[in-house]
N, C-alpha and C. Protein backbone atom coordinates (compact mmCIF):
# COMPACT_ATOMS: atom_id res chain seq x y z
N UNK A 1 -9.30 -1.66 -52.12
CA UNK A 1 -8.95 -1.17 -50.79
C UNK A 1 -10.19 -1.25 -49.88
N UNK A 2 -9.83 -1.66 -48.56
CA UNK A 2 -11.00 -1.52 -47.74
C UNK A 2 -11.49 -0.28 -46.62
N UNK A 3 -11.41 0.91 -47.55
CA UNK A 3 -11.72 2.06 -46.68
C UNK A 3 -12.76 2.54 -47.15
N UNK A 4 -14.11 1.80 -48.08
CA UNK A 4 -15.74 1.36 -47.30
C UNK A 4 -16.00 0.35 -46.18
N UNK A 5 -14.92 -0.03 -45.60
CA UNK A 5 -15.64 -0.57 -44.39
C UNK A 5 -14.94 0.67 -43.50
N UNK A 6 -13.93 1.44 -43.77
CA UNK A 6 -13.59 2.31 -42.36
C UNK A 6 -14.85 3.35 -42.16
N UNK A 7 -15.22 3.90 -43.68
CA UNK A 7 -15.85 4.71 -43.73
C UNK A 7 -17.90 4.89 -43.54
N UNK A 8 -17.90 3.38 -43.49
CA UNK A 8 -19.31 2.75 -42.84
C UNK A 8 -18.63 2.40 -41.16
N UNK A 9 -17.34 2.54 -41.00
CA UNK A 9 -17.44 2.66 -39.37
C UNK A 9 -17.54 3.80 -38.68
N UNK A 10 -17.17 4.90 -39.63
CA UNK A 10 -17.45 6.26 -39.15
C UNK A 10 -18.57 6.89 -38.98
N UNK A 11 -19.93 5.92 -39.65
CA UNK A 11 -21.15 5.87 -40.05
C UNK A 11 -21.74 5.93 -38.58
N UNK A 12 -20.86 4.96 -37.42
CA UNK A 12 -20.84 4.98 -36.15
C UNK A 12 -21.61 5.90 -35.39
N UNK A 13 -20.27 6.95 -35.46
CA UNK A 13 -20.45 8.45 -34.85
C UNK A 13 -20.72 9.16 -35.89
N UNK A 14 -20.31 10.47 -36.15
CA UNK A 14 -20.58 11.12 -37.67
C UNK A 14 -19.98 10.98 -38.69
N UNK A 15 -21.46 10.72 -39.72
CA UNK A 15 -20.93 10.26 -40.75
C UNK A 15 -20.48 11.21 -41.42
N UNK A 16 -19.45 11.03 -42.68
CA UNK A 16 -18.68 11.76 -43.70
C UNK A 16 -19.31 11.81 -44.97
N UNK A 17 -19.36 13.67 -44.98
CA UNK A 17 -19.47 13.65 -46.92
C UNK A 17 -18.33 13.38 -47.75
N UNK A 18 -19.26 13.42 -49.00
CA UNK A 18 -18.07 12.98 -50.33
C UNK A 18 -16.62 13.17 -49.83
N UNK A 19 -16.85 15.01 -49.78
CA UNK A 19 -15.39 15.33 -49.80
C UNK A 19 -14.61 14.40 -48.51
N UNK A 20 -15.22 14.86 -47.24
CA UNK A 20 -14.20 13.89 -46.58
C UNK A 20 -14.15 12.60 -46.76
N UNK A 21 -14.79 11.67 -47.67
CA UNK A 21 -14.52 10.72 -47.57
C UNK A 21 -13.15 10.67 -48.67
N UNK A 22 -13.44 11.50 -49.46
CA UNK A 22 -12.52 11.47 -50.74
C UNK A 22 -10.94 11.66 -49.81
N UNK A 23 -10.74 13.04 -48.58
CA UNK A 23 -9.68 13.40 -48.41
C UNK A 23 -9.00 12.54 -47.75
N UNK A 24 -9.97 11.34 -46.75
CA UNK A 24 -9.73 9.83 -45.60
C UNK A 24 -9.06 9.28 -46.63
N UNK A 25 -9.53 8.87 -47.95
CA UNK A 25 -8.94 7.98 -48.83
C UNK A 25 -7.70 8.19 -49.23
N UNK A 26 -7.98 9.75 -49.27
CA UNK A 26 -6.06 10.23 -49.93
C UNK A 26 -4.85 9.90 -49.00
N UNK A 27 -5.24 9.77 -47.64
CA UNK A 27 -4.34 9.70 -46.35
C UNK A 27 -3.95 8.23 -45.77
N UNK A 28 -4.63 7.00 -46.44
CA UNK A 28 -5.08 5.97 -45.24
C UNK A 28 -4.15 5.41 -46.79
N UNK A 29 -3.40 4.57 -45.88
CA UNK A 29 -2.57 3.33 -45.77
C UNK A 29 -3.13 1.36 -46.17
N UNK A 30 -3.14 0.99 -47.03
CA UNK A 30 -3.30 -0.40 -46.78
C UNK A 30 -2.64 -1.25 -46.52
N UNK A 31 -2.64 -2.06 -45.22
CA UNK A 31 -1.28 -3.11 -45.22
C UNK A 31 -1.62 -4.52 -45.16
N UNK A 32 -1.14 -5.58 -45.70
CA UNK A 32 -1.46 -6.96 -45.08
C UNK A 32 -0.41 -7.09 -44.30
N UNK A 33 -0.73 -7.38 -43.11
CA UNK A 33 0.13 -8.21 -42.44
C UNK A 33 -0.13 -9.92 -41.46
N UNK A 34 1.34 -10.29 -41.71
CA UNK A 34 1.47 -11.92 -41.72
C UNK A 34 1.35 -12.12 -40.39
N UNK A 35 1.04 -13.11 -39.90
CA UNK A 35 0.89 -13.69 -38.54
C UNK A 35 1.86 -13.86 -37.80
N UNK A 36 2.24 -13.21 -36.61
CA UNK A 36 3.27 -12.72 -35.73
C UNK A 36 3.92 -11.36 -36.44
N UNK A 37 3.61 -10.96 -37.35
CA UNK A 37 4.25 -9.54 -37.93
C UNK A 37 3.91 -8.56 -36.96
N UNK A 38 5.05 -7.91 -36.23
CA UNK A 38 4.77 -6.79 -35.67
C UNK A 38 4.38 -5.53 -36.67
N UNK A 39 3.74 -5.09 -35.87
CA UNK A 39 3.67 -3.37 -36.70
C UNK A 39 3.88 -2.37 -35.53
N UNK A 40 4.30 -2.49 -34.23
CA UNK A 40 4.75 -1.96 -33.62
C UNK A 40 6.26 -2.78 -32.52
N UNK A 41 7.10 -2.11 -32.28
CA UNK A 41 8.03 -3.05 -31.19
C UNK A 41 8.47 -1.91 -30.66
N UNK A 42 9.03 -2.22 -28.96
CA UNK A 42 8.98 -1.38 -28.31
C UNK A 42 10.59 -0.86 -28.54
N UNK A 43 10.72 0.23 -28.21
CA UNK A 43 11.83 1.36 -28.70
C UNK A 43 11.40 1.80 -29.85
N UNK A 44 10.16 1.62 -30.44
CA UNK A 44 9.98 2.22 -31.61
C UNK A 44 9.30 3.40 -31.78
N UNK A 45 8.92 4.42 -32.16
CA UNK A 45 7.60 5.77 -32.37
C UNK A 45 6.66 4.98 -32.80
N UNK A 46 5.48 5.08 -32.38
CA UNK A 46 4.57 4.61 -32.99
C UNK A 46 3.93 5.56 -34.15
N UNK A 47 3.84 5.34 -35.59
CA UNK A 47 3.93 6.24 -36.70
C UNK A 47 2.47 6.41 -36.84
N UNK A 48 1.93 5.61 -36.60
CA UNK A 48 0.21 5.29 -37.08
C UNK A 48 -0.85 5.15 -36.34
N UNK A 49 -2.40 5.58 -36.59
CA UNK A 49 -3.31 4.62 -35.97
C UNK A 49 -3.68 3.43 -36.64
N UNK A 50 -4.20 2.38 -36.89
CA UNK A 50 -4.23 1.26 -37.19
C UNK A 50 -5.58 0.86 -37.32
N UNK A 51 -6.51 1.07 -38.48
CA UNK A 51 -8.08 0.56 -38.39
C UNK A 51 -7.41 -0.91 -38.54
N UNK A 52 -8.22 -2.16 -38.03
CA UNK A 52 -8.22 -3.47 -38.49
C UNK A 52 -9.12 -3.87 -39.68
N UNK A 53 -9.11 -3.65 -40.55
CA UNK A 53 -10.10 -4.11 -41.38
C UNK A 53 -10.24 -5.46 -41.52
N UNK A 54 -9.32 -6.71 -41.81
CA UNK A 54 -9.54 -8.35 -41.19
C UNK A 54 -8.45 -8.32 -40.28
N UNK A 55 -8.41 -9.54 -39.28
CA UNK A 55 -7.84 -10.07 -38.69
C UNK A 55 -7.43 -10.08 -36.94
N UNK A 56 -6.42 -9.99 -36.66
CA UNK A 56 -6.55 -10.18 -35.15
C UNK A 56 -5.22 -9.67 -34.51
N UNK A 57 -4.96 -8.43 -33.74
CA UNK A 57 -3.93 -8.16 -33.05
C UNK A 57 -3.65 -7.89 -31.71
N UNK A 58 -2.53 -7.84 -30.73
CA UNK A 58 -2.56 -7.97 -29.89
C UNK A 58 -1.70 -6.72 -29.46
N UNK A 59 -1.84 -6.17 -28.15
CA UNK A 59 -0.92 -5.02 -28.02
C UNK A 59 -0.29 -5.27 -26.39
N UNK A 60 0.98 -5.77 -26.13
CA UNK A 60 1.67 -6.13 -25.19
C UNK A 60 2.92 -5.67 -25.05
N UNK A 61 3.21 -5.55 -22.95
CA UNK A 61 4.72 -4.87 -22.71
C UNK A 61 4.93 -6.43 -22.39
N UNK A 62 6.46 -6.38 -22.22
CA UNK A 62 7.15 -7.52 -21.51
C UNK A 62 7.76 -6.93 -20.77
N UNK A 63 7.74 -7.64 -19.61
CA UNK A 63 8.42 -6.93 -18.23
C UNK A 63 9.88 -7.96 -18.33
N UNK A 64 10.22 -7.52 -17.23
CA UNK A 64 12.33 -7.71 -16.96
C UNK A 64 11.69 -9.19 -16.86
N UNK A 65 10.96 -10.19 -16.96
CA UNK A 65 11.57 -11.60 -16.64
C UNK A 65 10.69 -12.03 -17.63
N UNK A 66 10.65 -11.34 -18.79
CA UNK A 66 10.58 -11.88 -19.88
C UNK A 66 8.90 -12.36 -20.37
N UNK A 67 8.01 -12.25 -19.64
CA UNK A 67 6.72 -12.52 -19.25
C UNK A 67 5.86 -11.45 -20.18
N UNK A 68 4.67 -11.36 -21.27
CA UNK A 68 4.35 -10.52 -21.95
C UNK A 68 2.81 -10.35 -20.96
N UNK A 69 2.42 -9.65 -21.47
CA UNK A 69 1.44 -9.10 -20.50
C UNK A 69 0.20 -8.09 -21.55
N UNK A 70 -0.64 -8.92 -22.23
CA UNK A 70 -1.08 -8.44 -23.28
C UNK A 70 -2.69 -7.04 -22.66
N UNK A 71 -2.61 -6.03 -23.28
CA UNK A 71 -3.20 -5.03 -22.97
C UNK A 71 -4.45 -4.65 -24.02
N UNK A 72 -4.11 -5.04 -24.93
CA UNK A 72 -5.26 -5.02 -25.49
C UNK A 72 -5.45 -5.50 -27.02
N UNK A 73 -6.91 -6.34 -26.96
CA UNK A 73 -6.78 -6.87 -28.69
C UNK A 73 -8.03 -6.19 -29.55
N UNK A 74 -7.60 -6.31 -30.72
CA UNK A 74 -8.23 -5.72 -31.77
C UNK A 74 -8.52 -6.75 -32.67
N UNK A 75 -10.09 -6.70 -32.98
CA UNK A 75 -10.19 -7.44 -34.32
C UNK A 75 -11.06 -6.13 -35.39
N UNK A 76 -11.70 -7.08 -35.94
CA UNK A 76 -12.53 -6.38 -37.23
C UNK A 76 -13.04 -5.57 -36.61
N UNK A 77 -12.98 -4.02 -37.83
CA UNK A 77 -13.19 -3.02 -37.24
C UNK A 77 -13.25 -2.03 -35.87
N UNK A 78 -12.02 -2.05 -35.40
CA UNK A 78 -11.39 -1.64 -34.29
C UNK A 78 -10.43 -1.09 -34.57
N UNK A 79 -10.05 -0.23 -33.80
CA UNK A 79 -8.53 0.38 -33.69
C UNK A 79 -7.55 0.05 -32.80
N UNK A 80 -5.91 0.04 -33.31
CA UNK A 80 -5.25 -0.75 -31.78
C UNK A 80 -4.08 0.86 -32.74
N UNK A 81 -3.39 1.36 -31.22
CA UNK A 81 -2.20 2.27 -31.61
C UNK A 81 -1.59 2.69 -30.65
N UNK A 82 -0.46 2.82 -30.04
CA UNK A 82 -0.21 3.18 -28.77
C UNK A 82 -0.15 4.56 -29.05
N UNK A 83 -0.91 5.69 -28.45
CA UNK A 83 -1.53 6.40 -28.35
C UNK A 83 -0.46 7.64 -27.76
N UNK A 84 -0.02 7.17 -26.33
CA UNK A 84 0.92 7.92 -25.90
C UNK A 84 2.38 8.35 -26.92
N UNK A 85 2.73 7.19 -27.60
CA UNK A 85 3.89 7.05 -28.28
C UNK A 85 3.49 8.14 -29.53
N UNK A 86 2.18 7.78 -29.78
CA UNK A 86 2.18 8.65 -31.27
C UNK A 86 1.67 9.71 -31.66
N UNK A 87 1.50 10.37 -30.00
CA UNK A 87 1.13 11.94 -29.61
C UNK A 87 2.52 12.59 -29.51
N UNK A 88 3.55 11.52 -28.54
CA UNK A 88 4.40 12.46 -27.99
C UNK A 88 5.81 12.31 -28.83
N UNK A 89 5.71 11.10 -29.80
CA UNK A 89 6.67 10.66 -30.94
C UNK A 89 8.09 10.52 -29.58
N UNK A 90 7.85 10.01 -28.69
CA UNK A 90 8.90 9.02 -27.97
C UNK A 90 8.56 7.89 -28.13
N UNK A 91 9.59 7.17 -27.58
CA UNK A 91 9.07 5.34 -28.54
C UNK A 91 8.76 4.82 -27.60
N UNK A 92 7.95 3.82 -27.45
CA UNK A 92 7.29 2.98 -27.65
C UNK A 92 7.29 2.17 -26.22
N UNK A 93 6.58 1.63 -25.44
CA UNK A 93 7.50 0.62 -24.60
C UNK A 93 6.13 -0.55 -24.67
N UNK A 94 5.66 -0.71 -25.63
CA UNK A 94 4.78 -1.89 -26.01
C UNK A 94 5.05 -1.75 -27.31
N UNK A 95 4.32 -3.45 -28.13
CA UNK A 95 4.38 -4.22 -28.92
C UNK A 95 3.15 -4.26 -29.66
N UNK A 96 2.94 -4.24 -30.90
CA UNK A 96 1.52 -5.05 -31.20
C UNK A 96 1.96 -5.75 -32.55
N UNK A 97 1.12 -6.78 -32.38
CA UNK A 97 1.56 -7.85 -32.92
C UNK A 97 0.26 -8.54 -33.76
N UNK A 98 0.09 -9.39 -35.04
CA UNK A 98 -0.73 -9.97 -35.51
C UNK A 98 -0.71 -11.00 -35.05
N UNK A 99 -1.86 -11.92 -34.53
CA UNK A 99 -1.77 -12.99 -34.23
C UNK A 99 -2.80 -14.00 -35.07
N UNK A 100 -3.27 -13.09 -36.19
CA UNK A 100 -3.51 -13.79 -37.46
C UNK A 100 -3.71 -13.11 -38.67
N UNK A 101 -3.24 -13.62 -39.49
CA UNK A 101 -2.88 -12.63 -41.13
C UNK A 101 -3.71 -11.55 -41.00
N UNK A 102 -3.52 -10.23 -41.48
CA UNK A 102 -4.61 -9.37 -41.21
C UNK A 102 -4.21 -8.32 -42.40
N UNK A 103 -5.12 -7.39 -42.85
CA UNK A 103 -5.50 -6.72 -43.36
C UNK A 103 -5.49 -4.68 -42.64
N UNK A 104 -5.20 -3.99 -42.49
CA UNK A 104 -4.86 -2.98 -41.79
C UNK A 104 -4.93 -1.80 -42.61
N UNK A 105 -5.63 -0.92 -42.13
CA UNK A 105 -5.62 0.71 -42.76
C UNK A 105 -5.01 1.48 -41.97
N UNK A 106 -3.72 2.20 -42.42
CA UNK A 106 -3.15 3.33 -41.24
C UNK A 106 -3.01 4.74 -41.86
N UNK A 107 -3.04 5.31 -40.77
CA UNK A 107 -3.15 7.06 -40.84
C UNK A 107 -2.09 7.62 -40.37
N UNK A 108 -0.74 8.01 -41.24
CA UNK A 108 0.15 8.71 -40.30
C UNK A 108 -0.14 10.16 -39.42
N UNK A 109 0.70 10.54 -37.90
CA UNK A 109 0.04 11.78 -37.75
C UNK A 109 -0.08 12.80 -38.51
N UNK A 110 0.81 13.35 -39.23
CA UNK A 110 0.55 14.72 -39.98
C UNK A 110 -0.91 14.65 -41.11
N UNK A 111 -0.81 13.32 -41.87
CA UNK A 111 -2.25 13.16 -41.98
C UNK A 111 -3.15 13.41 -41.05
N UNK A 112 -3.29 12.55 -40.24
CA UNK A 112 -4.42 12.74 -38.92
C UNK A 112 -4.36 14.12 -38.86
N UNK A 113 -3.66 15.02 -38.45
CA UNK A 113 -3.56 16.42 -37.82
C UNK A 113 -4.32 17.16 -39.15
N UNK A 114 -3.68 16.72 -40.19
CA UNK A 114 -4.76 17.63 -41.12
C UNK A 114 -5.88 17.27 -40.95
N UNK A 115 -6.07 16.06 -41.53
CA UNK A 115 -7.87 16.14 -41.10
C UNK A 115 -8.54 16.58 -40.24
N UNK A 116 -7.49 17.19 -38.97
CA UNK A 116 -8.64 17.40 -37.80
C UNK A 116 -8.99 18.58 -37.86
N UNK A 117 -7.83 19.75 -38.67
CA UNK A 117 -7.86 20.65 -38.99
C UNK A 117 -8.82 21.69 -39.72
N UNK A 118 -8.64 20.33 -41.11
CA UNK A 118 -9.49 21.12 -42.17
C UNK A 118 -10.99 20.20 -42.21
N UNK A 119 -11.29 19.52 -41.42
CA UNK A 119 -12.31 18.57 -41.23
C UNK A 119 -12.85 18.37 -39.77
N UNK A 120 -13.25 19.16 -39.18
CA UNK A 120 -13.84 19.19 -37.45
C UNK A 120 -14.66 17.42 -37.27
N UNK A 121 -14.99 17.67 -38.79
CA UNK A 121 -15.68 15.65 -38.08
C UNK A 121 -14.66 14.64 -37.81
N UNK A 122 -13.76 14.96 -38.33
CA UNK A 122 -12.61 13.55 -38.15
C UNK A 122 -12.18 14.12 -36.36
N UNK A 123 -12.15 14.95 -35.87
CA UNK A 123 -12.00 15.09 -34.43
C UNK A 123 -12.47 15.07 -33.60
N UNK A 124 -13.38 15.07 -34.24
CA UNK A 124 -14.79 14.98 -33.27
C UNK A 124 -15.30 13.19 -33.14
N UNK A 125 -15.19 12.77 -34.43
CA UNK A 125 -15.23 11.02 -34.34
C UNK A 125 -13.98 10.46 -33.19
N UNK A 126 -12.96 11.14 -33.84
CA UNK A 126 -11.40 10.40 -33.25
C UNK A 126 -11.41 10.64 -31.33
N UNK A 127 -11.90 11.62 -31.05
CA UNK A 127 -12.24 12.05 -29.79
C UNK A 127 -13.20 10.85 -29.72
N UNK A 128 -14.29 10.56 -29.72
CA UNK A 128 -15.35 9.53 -28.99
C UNK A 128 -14.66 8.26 -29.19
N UNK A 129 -13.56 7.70 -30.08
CA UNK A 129 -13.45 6.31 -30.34
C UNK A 129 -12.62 6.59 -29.35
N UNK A 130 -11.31 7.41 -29.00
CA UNK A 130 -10.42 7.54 -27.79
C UNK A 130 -11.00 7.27 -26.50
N UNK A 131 -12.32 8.68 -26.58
CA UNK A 131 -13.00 8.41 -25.35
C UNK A 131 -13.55 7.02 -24.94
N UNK A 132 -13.78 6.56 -25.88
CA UNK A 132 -14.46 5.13 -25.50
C UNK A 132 -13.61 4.24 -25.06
N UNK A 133 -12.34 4.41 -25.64
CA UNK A 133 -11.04 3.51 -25.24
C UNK A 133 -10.93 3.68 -23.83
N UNK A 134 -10.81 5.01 -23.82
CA UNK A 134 -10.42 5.44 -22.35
C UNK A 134 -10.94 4.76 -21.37
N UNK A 135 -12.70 4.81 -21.14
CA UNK A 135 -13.84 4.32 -20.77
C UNK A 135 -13.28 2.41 -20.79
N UNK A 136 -12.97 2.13 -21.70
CA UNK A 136 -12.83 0.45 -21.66
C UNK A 136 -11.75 0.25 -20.64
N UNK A 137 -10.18 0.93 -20.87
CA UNK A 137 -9.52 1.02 -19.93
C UNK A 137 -9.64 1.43 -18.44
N UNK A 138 -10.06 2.61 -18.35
CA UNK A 138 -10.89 2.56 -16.49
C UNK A 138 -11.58 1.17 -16.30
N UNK A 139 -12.39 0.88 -16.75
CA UNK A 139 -13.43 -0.40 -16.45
C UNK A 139 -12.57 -1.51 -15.96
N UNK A 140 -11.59 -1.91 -17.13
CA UNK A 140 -11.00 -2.94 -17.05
C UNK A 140 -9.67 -2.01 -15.50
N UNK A 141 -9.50 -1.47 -15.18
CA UNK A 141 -8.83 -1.41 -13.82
C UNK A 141 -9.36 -1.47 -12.85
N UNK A 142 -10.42 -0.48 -12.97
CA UNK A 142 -11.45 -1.38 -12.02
C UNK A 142 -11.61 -2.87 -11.39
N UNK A 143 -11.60 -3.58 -12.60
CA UNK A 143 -11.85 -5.12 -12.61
C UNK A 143 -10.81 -5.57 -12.13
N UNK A 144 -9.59 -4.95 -12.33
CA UNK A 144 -8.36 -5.71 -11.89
C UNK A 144 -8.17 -5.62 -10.72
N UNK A 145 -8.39 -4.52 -9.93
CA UNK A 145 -8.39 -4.42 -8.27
C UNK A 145 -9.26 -4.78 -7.53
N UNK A 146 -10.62 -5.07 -8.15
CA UNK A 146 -11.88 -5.36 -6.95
C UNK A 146 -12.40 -6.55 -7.83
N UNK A 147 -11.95 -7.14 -8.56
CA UNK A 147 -13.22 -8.26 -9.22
C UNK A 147 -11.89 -9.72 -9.21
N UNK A 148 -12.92 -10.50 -8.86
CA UNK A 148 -12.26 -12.29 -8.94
C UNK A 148 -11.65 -12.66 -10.33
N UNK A 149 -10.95 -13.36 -10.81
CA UNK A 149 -10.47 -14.21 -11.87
C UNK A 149 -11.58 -14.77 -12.30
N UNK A 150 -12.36 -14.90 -12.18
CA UNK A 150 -13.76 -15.67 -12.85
C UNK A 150 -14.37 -14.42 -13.24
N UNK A 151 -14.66 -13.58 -12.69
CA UNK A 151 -15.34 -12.05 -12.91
C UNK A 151 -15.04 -11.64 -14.39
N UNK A 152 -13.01 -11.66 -14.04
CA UNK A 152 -13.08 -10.69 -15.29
C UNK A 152 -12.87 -11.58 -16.52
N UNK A 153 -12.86 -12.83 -16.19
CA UNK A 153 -13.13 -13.83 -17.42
C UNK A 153 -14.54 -13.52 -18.03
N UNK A 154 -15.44 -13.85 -17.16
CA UNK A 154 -17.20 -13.00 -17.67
C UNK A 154 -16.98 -11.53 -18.74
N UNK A 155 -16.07 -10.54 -17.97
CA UNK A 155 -16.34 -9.56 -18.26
C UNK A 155 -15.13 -9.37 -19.84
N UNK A 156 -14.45 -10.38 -19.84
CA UNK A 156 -13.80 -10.49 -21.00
C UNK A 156 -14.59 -11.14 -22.23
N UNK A 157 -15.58 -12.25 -21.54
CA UNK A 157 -16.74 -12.82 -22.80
C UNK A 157 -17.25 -11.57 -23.25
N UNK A 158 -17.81 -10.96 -22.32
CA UNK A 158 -18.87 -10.14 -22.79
C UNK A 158 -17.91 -9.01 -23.94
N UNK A 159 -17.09 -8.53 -23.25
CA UNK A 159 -16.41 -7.46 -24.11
C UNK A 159 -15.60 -7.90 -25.44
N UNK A 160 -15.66 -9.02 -25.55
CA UNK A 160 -14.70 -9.36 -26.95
C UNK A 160 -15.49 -11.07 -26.75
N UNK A 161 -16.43 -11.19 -27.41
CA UNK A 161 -16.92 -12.63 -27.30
C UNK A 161 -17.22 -13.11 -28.80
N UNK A 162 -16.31 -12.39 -29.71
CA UNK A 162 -16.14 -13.02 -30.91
C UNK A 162 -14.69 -13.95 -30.48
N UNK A 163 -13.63 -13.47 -29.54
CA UNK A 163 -12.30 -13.65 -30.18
C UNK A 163 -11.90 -15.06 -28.63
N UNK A 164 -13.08 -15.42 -27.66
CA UNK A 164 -12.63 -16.38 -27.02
C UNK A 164 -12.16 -17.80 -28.03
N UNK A 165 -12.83 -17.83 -29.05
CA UNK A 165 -12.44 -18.71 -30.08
C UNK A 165 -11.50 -18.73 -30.76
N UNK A 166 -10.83 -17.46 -30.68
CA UNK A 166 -9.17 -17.37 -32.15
C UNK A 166 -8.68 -16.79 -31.00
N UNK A 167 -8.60 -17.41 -29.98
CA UNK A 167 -6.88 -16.54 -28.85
C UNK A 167 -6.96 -17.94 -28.05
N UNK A 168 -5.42 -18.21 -27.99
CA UNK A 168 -5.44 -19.38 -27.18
C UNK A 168 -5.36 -18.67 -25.99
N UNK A 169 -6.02 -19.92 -25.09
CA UNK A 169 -5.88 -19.42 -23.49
C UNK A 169 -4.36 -19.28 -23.36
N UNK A 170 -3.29 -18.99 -23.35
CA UNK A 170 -2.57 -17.97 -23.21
C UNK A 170 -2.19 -17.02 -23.04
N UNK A 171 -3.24 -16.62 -24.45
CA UNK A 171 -3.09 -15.06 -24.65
C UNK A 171 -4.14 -14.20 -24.05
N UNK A 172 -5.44 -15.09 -23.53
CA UNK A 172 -6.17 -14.61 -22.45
C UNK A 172 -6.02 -14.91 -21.21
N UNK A 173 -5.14 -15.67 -20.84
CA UNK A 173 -4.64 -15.58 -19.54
C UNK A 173 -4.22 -14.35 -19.19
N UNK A 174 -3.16 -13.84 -20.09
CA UNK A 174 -2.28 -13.17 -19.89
C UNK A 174 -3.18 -11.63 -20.01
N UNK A 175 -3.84 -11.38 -21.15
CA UNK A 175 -5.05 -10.47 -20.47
C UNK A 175 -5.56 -9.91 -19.04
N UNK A 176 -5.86 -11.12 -18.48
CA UNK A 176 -6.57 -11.23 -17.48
C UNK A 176 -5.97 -11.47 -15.71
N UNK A 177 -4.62 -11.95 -16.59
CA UNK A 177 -3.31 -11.33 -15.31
C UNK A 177 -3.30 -13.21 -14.46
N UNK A 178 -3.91 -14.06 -15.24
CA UNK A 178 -3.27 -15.44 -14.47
C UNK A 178 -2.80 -16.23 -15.23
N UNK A 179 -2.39 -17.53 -14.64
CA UNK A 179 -2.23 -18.29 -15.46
C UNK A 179 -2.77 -19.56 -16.60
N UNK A 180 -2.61 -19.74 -17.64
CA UNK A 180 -3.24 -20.35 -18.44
C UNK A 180 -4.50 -21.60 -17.82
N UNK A 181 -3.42 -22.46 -17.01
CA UNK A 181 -3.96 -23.65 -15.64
C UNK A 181 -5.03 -23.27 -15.41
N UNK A 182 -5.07 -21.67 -14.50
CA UNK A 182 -6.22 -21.23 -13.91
C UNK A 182 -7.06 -20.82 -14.59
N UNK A 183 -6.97 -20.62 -16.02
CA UNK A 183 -8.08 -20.28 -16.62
C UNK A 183 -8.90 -21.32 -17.25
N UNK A 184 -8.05 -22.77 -17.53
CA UNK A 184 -9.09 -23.58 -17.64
C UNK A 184 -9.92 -23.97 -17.10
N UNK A 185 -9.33 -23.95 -15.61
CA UNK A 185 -9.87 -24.05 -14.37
C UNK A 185 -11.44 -23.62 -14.27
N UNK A 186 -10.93 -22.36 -14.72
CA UNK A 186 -12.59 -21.25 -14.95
C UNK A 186 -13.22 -21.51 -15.82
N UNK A 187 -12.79 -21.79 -16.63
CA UNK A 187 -13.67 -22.46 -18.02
C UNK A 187 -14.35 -23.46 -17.72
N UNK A 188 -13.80 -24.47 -16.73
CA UNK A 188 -14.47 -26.03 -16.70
C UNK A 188 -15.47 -25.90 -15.62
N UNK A 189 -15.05 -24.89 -14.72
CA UNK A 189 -16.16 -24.47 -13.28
C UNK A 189 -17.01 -24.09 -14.78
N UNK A 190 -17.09 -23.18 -15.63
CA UNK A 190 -18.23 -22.01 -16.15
C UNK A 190 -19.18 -23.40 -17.13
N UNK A 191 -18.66 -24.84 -17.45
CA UNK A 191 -19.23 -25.05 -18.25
C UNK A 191 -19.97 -26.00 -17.17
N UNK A 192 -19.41 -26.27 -15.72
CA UNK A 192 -20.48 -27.40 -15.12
C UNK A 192 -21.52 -26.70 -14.53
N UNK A 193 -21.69 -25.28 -14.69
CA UNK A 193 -23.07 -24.62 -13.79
C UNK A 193 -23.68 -24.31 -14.63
């Protein structure tokens, strides 16, 4: 199982003794999943948080004309979970999806809730990785109302510049709110300067 790499990610923020590492282990989930395998679809509760331990996922709504509109990706060592859904256990109105074979550790809530309980570090970690989410999300709205299509292409290298290589421009178009065209566009301006 790969929950020494969750538990060298917790190494992050605060790290865990024995015992909690022993009680993380009793709670956490291993899954492989296949390429295009959802682990979330919308009308669904979202049951889990989702460490990535390998691979690559994507978390997207589709609006009424059928158009997906991807919100956020996860690779190695990251978390992807719709958050709202699996606080308030109403379902779902996004997707996440593998978009290459992957490997996955999940935490159902009543797990989670114990740990936060009988373990103040698991809430205190789970709070800063949220907060940080949070923090990525403001930024990136930011970007979407005041910054150019070339901008937040930059600001997409920088923030995920392992995964410009395993996402077809598609699926970073669609990130970034244009179309595929225009992003080569930006690509071929970024490689003649």
């Amino acid at each position: 199982m790969n929950i020494q790499q969750l538990i060298l990610h917790f190494e992050n923020y605060l790290p865990l003794n024995d015992t909690e590492k022993e009680e993380l282990n009793k709670r956490i989930i291993e899954k492989r999943v296949k390429r295009r395998q959802f682990i979330l679809q919308e009308s669904d509760v979202c049951r889990h948080y989702n460490f990535v331990a390998s691979g690559l996922f994507k978390m997207y709504a589709v609006d009424k004309n059928g158009t997906e509109h991807n919100i956020q990706f996860a690779s190695e060592n990251e978390w992807i979970t719709d958050i709202g859904s699996f606080h308030s256990d109403k379902p779902s109105h996004l997707y996440i999806e593998a978009i290459e074979p992957s490997v996955i550790l999940q935490i159902e809530k009543k797990n989670l809730l114990f740990l936060y309980t009988h373990f103040p570090k698991f809430d205190r970690n789970f709070r800063v990785i949220i907060e940080n989410k949070f923090i990525e999300l403001e930024n990136r709205v930011l970007q979407n109302i005041s910054s150019t299509a070339e901008e937040r292409y930059q600001t997409f290298l920088g923030q995920y510049p392992n995964l410009s290589n395993r996402l077809p421009n598609t699926q970073i178009a669609s990130y970034l709110g244009i179309t595929p065209e225009f992003l080569s566009k930006i690509r071929n301006n970024s490689i003649k300067k």
